[in-house]
C-alpha atoms as a PDB file:
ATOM      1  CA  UNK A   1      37.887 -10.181  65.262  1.00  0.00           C
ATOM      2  CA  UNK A   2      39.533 -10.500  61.970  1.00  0.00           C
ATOM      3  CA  UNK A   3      38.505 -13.911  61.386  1.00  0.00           C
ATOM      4  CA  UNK A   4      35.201 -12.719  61.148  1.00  0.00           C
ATOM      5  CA  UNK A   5      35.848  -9.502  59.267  1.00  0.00           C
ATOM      6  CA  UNK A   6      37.844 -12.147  56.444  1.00  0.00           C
ATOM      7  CA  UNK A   7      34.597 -14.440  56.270  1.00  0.00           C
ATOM      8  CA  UNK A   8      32.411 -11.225  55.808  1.00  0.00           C
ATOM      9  CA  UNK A   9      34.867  -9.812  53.131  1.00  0.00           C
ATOM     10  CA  UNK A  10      34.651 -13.173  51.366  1.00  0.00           C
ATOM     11  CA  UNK A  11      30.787 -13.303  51.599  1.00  0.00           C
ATOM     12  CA  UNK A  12      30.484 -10.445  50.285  1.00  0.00           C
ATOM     13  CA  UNK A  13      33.169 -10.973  47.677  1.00  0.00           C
ATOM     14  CA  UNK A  14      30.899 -13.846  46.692  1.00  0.00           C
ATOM     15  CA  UNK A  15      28.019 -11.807  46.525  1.00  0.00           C
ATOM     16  CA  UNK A  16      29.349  -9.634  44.536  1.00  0.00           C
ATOM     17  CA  UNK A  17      30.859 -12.462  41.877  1.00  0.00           C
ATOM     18  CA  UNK A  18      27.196 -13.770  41.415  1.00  0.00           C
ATOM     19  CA  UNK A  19      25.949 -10.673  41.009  1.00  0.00           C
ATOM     20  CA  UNK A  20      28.274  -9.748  38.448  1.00  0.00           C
ATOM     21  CA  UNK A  21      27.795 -13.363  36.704  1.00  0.00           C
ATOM     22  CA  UNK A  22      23.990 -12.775  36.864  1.00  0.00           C
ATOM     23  CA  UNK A  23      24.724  -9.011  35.501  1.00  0.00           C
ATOM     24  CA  UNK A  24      26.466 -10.501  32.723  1.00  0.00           C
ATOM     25  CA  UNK A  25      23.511 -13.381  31.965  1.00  0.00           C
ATOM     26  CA  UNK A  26      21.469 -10.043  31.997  1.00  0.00           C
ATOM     27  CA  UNK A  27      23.306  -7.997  29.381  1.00  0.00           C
ATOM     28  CA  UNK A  28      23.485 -11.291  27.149  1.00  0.00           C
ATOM     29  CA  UNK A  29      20.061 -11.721  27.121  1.00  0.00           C
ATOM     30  CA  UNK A  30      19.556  -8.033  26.210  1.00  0.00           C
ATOM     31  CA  UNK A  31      22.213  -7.678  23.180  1.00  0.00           C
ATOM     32  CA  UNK A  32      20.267 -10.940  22.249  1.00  0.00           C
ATOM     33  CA  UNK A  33      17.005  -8.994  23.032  1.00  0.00           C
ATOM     34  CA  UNK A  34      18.441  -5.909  21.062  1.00  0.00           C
ATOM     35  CA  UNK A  35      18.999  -8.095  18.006  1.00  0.00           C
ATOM     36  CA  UNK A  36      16.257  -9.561  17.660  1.00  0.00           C
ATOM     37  CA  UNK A  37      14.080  -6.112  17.927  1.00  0.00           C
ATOM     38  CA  UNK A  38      16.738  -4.773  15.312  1.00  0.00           C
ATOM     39  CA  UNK A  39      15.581  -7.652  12.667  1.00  0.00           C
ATOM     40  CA  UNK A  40      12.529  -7.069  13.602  1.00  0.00           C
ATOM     41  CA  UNK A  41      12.683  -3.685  12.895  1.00  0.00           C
ATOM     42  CA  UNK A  42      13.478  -4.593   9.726  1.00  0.00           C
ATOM     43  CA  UNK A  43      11.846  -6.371   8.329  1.00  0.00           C
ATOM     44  CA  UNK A  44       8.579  -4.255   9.495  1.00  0.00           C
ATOM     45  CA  UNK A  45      10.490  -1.664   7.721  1.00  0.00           C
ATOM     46  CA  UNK A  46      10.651  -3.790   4.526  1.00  0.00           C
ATOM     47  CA  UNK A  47       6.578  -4.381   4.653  1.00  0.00           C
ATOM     48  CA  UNK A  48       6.494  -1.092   4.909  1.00  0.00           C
ATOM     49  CA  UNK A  49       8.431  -0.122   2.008  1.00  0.00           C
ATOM     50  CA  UNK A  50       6.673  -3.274   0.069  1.00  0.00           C
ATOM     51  CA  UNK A  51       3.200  -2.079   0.963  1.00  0.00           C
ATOM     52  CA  UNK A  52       4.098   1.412  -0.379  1.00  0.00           C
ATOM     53  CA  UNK A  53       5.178   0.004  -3.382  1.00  0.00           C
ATOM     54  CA  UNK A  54       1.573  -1.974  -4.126  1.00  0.00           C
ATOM     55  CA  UNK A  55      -0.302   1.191  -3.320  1.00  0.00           C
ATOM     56  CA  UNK A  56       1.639   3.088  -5.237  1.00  0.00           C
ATOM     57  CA  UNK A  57       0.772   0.983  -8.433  1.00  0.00           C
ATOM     58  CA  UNK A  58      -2.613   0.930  -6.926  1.00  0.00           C
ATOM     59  CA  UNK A  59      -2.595   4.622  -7.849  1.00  0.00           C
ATOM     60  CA  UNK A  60      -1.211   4.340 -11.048  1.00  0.00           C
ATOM     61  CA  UNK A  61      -4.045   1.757 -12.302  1.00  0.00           C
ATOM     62  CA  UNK A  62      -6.451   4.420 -10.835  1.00  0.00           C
ATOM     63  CA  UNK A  63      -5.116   7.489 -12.609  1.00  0.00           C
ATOM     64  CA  UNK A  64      -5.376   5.057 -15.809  1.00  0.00           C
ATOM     65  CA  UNK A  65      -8.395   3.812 -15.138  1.00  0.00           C
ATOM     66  CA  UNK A  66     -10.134   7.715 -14.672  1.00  0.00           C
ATOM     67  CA  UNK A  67      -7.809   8.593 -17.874  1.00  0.00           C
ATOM     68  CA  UNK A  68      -9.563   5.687 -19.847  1.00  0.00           C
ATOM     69  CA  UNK A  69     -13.276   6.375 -18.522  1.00  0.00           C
ATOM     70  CA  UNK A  70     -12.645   9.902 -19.603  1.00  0.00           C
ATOM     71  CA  UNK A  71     -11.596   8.983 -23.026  1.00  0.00           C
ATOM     72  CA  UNK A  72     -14.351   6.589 -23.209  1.00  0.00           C
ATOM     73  CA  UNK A  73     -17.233   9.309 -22.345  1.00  0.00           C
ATOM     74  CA  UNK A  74     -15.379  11.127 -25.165  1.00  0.00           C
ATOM     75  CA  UNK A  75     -15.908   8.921 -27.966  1.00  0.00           C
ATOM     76  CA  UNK A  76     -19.667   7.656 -26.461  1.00  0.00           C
ATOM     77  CA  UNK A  77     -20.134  11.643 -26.802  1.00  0.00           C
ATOM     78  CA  UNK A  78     -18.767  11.234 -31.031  1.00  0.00           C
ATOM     79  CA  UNK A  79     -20.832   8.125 -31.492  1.00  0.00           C
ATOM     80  CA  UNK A  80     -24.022   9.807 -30.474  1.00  0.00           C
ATOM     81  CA  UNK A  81     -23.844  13.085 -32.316  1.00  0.00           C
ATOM     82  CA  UNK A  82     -23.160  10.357 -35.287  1.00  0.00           C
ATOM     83  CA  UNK A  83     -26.106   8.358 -34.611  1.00  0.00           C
ATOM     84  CA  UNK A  84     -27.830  11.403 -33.880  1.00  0.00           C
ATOM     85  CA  UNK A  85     -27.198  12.842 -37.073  1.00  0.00           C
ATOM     86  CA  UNK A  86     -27.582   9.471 -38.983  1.00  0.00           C
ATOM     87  CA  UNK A  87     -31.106   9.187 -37.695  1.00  0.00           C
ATOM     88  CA  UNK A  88     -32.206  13.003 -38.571  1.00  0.00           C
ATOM     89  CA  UNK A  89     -30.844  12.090 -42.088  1.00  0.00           C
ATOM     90  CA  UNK A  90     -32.719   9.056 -42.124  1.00  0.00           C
ATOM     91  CA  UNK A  91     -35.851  11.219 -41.120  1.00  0.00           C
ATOM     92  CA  UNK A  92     -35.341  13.812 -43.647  1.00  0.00           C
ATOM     93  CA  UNK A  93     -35.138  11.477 -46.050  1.00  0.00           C
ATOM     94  CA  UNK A  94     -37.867   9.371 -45.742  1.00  0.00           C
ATOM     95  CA  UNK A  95     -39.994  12.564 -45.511  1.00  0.00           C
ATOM     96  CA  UNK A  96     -38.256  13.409 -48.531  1.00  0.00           C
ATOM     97  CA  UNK A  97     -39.374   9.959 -49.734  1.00  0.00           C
ATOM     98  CA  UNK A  98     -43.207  10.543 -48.895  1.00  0.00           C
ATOM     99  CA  UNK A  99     -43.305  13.951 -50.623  1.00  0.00           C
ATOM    100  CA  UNK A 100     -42.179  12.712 -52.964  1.00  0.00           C
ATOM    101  CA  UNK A 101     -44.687   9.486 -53.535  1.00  0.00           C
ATOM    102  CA  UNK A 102     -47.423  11.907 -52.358  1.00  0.00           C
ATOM    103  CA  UNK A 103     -46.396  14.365 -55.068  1.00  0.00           C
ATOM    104  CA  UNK A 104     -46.326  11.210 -58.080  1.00  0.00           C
ATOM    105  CA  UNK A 105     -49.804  10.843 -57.356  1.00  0.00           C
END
């Protein structure tokens, strides 16, 4: 009967409308979706580049820091050849001293 062919055809022609409206709601929410895992992207991106930045002066305080302990053993290594040789002119002169006095007697 054609009648009921026409009110199956327009069933299904309504069927198909919400499914397309619904299909649409869908794609929405997924471009909305999409942009919001695009600024999240990002901005993880921009941690990233931030955190690369701090450990890359991280580094550079390090490499000074090993620079400046190495000087430093350096010049501990001067000041105690100096003391060192300080103290065995001290000692050689205060033996100097008692041959001295022990000679004057």
């Amino acid at each position: 009967c054609p009648q009921d062919s026409i009110r199956t055809a327009s069933g299904l022609g309504q069927s198909a409308q919400q499914s397309a409206v619904g299909m649409l709601r869908l794609a929405k929410q997924t471009e909305t979706l999409a942009m919001e895992l695009d600024q999240r992207a990002i901005h993880t991106l921009q941690v990233i580049q931030e955190a690369m930045k701090h450990s890359q002066h991280a580094a550079l305080i390090a490499r000074t820091a090993i620079d400046q302990a190495g000087q430093n053993a350096v010049k501990l290594l001067a000041i105690k050849k100096l003391t060192d040789g300080a103290s065995a002119q001290q000692t050689a002169a205060e033996e100097r001293a008692i041959d001295a006095a022990s000679a004057a007697r």
